[in-house]
Protein backbone atom coordinates (compact mmCIF):
# COMPACT_ATOMS: atom_id res chain seq x y z
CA UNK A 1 -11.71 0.53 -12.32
CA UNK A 2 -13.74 3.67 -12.65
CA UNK A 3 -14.54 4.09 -9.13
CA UNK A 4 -10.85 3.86 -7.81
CA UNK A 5 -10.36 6.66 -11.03
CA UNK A 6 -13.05 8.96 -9.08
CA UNK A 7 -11.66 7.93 -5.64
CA UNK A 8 -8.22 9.00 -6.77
CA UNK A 9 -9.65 12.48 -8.07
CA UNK A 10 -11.88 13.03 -5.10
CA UNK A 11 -8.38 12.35 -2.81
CA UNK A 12 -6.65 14.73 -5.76
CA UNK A 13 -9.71 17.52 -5.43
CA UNK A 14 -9.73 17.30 -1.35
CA UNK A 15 -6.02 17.64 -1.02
CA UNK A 16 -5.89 20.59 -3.63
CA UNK A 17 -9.31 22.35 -1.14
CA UNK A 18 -6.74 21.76 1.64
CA UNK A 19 -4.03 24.01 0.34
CA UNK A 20 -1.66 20.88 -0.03
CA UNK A 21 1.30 22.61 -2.95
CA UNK A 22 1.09 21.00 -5.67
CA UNK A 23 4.64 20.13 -7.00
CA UNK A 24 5.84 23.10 -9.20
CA UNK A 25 8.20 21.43 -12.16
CA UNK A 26 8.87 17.86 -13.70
CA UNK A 27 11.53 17.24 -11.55
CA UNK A 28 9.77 18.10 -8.25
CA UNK A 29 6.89 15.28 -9.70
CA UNK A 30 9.03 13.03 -10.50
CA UNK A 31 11.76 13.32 -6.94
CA UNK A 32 7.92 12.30 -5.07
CA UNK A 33 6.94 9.81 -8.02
CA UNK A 34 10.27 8.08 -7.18
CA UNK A 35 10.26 8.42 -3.66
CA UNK A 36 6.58 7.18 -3.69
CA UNK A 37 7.75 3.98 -5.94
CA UNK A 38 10.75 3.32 -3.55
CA UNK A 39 8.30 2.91 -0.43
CA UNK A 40 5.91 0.68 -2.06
CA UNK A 41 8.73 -1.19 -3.20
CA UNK A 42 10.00 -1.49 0.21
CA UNK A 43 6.97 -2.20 1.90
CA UNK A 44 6.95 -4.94 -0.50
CA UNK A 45 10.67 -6.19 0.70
CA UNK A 46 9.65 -6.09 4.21
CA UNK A 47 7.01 -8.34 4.21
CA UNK A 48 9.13 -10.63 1.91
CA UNK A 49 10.95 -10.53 4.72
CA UNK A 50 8.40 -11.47 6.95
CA UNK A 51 9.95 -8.30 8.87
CA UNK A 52 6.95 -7.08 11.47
CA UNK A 53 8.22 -4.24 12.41
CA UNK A 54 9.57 -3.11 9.33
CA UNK A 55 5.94 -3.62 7.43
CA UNK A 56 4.19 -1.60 10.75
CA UNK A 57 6.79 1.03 9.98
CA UNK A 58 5.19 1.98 6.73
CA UNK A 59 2.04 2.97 8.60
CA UNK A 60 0.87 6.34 9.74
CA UNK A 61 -0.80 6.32 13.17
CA UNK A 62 -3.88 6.80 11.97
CA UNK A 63 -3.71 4.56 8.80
CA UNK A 64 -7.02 3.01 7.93
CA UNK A 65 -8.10 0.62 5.15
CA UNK A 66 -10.56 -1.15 3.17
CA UNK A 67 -9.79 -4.97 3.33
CA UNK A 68 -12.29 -6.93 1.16
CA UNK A 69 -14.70 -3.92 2.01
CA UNK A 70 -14.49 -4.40 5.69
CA UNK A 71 -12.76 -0.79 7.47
CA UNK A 72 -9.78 -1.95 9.42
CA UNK A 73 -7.62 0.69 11.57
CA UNK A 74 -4.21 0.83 12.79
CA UNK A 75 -4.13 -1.33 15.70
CA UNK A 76 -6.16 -3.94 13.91
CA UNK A 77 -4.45 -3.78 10.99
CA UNK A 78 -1.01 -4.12 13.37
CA UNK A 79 -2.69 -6.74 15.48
CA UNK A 80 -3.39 -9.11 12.04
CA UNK A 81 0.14 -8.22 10.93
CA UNK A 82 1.87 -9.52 14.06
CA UNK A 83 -0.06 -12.43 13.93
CA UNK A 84 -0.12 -13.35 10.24
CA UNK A 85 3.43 -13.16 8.94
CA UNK A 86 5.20 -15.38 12.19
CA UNK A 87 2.35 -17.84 10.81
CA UNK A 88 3.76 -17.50 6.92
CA UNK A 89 6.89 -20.26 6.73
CA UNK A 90 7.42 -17.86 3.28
CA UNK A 91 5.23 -14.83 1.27
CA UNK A 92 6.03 -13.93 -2.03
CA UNK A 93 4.42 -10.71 -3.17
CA UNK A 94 4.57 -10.16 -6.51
CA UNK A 95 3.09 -6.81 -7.65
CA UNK A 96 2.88 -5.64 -11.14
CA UNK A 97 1.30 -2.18 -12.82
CA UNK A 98 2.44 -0.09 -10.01
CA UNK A 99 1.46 3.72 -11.06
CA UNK A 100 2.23 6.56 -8.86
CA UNK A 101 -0.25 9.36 -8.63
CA UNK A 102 1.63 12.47 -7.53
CA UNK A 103 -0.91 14.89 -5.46
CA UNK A 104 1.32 17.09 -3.95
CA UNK A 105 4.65 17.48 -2.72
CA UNK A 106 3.64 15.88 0.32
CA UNK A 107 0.95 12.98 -0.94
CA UNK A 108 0.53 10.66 -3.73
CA UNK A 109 -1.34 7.46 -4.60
CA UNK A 110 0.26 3.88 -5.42
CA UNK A 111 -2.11 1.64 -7.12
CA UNK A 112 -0.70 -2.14 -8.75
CA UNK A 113 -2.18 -5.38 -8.97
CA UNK A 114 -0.61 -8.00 -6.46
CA UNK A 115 -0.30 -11.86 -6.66
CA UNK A 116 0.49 -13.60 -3.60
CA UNK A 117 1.75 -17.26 -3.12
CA UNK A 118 1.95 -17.76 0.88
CA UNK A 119 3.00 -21.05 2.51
CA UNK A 120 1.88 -21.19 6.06
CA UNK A 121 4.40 -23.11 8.54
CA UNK A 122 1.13 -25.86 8.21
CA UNK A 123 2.07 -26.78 4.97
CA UNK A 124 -0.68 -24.95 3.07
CA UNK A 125 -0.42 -23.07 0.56
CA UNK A 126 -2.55 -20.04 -0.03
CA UNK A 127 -2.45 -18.24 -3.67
CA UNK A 128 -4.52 -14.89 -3.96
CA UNK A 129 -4.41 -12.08 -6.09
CA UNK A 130 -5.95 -8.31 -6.63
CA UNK A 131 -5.91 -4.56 -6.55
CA UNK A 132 -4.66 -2.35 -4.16
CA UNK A 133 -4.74 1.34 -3.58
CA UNK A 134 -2.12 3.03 -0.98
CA UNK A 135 -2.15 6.62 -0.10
CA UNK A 136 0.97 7.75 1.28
CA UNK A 137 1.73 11.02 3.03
CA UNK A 138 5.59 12.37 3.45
CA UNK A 139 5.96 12.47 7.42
CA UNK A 140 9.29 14.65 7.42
CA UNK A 141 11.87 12.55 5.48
CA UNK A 142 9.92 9.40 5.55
CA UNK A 143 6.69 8.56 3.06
CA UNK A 144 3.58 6.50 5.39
CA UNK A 145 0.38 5.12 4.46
CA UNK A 146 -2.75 6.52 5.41
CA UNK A 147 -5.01 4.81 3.74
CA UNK A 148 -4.83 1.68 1.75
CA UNK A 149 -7.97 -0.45 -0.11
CA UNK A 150 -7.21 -4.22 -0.85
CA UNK A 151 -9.34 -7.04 -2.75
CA UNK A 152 -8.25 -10.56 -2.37
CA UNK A 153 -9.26 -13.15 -4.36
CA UNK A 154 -8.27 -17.15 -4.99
CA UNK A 155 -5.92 -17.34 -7.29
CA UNK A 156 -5.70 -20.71 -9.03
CA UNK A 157 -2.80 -23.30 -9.10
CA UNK A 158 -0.32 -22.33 -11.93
């Protein structure tokens, strides 16, 4: 947990180098803290939903992650979407902890712990669970992720 502590403050330090304003009050903090938890929350609904489109939509062009330490881009990390959720007969993302980092008025950090139960139209059921780290970046009205780091590991049968 240390190293995602430093990752967030090198993000914080890089951002604050780049002339990124830093909220002024409270209440400009906490408008991108709940703006930030809204779009993680509905990045969660859409893939609920097994909604494609709606889960691509929370991507910024050139959105990149970590997944299980291998670096993924954007039309990779569309491609997998596209082909993983018609594949899923249900997904049930379940994330807990969520924190928002606020950055600047235009960037913050969404970190929580996720636990995933996935039944594949197959019949098999897949139950993983782990960290993830999103950076988001306001794009005009909307909030998109630029960067995201995810660990996935099996989660036993309850």
């Amino acid at each position: 947990m240390a190293w995602r502590r430093g990752g967030v403050a090198l993000i914080a330090l890089a951002l604050a180098c780049a002339g990124t304003p830093v909220p002024a009050n409270d209440a400009e903090r906490q408008a991108v803290r709940t703006s930030v938890d809204s779009a993680t929350r509905a990045l969660a609904a859409a893939e609920r939903a097994l909604d494609i489109e709606r889960t691509i939509a929370h991507l910024a062009p050139e959105f990149y992650m970590y997944n299980d330490g291998v670096r993924t881009g954007y039309d990779s990390a569309v491609a997998s979407i596209r082909r993983s959720l018609p594949a899923f007969a249900s997904f049930a993302p379940v994330w807990t902890n969520l924190e928002v980092l606020v950055l600047s008025r235009e960037a913050a950090v969404a970190t929580f712990t996720f636990r995933d139960s996935i039944v594949m139209r197959t019949g098999d059921v897949l139950r993983l669970w782990g960290p993830t780290t999103l950076v988001w970046e306001r794009r005009g009205r909307d909030w998109l992720i630029t960067y995201a780091d995810a660990d996935h590991y099996p989660l036993a049968p309850p």
